[in-house]
C-alpha atoms as a PDB file:
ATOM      1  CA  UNK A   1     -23.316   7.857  -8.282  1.00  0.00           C
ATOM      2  CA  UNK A   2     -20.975   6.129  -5.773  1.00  0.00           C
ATOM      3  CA  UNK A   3     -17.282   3.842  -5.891  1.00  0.00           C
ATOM      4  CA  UNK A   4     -16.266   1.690  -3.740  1.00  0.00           C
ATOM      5  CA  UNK A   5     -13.187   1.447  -2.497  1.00  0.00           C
ATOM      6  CA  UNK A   6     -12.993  -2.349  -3.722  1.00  0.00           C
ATOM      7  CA  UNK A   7     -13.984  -0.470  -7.194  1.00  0.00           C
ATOM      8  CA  UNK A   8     -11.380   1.960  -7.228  1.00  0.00           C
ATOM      9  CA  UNK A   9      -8.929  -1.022  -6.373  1.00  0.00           C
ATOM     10  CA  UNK A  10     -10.557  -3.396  -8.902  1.00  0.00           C
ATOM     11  CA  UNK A  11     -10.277  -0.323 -11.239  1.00  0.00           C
ATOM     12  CA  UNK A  12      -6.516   0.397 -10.863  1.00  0.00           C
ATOM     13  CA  UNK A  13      -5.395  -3.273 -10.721  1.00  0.00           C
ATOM     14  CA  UNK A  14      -6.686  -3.230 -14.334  1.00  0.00           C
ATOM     15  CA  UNK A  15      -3.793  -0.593 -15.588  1.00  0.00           C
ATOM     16  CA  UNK A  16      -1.440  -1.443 -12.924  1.00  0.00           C
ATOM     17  CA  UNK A  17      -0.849  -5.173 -13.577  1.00  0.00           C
ATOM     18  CA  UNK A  18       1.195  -6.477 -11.216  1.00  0.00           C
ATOM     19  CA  UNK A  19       1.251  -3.675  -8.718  1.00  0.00           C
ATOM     20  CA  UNK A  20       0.611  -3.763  -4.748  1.00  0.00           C
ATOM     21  CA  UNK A  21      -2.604  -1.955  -4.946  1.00  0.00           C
ATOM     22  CA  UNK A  22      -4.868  -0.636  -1.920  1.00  0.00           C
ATOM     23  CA  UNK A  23      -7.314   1.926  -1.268  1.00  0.00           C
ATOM     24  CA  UNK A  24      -9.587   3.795   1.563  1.00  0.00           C
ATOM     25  CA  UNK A  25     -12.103   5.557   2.083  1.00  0.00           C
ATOM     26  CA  UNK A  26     -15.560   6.899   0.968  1.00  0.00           C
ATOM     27  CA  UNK A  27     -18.153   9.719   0.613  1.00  0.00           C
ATOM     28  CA  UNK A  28     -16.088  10.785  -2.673  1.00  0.00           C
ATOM     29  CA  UNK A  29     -13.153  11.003  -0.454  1.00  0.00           C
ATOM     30  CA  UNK A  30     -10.308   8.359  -0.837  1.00  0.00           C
ATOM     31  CA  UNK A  31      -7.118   7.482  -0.438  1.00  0.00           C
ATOM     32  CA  UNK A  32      -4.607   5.535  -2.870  1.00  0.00           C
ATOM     33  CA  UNK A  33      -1.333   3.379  -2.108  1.00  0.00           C
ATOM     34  CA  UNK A  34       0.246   1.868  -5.968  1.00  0.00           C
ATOM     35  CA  UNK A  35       4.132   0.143  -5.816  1.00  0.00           C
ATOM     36  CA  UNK A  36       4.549  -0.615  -9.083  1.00  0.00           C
ATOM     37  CA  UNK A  37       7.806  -0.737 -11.125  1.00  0.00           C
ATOM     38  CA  UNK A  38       5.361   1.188 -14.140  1.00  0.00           C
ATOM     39  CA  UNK A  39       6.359   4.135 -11.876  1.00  0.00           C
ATOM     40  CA  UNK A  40      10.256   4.290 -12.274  1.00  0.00           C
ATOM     41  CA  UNK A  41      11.951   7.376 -13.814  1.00  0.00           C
ATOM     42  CA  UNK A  42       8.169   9.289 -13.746  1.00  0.00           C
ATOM     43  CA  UNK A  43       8.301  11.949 -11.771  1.00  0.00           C
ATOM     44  CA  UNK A  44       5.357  12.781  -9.197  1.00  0.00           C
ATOM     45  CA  UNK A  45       3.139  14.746 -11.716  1.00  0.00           C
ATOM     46  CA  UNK A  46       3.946  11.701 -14.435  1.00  0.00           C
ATOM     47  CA  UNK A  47       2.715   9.294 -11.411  1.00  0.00           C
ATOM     48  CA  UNK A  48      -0.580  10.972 -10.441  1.00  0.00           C
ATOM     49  CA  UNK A  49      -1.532  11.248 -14.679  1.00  0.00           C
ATOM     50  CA  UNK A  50      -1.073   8.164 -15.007  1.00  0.00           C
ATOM     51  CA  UNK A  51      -3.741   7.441 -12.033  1.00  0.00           C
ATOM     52  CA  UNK A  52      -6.016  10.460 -12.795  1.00  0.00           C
ATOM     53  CA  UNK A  53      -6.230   8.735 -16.734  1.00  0.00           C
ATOM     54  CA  UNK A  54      -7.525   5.677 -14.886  1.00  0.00           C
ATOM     55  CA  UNK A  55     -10.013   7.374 -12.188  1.00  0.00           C
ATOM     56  CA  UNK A  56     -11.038  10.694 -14.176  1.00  0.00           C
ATOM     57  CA  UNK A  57     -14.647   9.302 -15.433  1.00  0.00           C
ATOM     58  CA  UNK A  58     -15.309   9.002 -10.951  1.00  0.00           C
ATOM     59  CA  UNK A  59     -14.243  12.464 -10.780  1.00  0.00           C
ATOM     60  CA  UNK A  60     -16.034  14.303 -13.360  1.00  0.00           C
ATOM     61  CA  UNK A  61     -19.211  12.332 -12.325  1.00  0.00           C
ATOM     62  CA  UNK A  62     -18.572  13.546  -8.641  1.00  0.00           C
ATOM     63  CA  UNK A  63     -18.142  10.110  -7.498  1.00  0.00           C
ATOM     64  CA  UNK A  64     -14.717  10.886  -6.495  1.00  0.00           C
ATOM     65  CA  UNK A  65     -14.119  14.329  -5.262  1.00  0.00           C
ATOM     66  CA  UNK A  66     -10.803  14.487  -3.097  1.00  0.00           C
ATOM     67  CA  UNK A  67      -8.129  11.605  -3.849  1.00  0.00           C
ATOM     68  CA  UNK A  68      -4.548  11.341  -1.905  1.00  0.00           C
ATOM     69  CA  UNK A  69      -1.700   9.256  -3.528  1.00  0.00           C
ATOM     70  CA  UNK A  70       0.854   7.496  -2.322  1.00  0.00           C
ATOM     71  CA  UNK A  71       2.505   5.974  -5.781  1.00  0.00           C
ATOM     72  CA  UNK A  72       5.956   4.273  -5.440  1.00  0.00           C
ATOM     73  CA  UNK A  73       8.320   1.899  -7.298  1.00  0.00           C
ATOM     74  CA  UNK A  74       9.224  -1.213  -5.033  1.00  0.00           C
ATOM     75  CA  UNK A  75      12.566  -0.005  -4.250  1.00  0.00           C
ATOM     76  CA  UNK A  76      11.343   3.538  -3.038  1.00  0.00           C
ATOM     77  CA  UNK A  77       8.600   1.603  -0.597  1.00  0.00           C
ATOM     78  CA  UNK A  78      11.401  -0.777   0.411  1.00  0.00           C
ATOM     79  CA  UNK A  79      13.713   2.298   1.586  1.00  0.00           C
ATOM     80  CA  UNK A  80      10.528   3.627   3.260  1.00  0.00           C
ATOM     81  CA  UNK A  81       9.641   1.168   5.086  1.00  0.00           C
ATOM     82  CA  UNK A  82       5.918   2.066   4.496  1.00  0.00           C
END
């Protein structure tokens, strides 16, 4: 079995409401950009939970295998710049 990365978008804009959502990649590899306010006072661990509750059904099936995340509040990707 396979995602998209439209999928894995479509998938995360469905927890995240209101978040700036994007995603890359493919062959099981992806990467993930969320700014969401959801994320404020969570630390980094608290963040990528929150993401792996969403995408862990991909991963066990294998249709995710490696997944790098870039999760910020608005202010945070304001001060970056990114």
């Amino acid at each position: 079995m396979s995602i998209t990365s439209s999928e894995i978008e479509n998938l995360l804009a469905q927890e995240f409401v209101d978040a700036t959502i994007g995603a890359t990649g493919d062959n099981g590899s992806y990467q993930v950009q969320i700014i969401s306010d959801v994320f404020e006072g969570l630390n980094a661990v608290k963040r990528q939970q929150a993401v792996y509750r969403v995408l862990n059904p991909h991963i066990s099936s294998g249709a995710i295998h490696a997944i790098n995340m870039q999760l910020l509040t608005t202010g945070e990707q304001a001060r970056s710049g990114n």
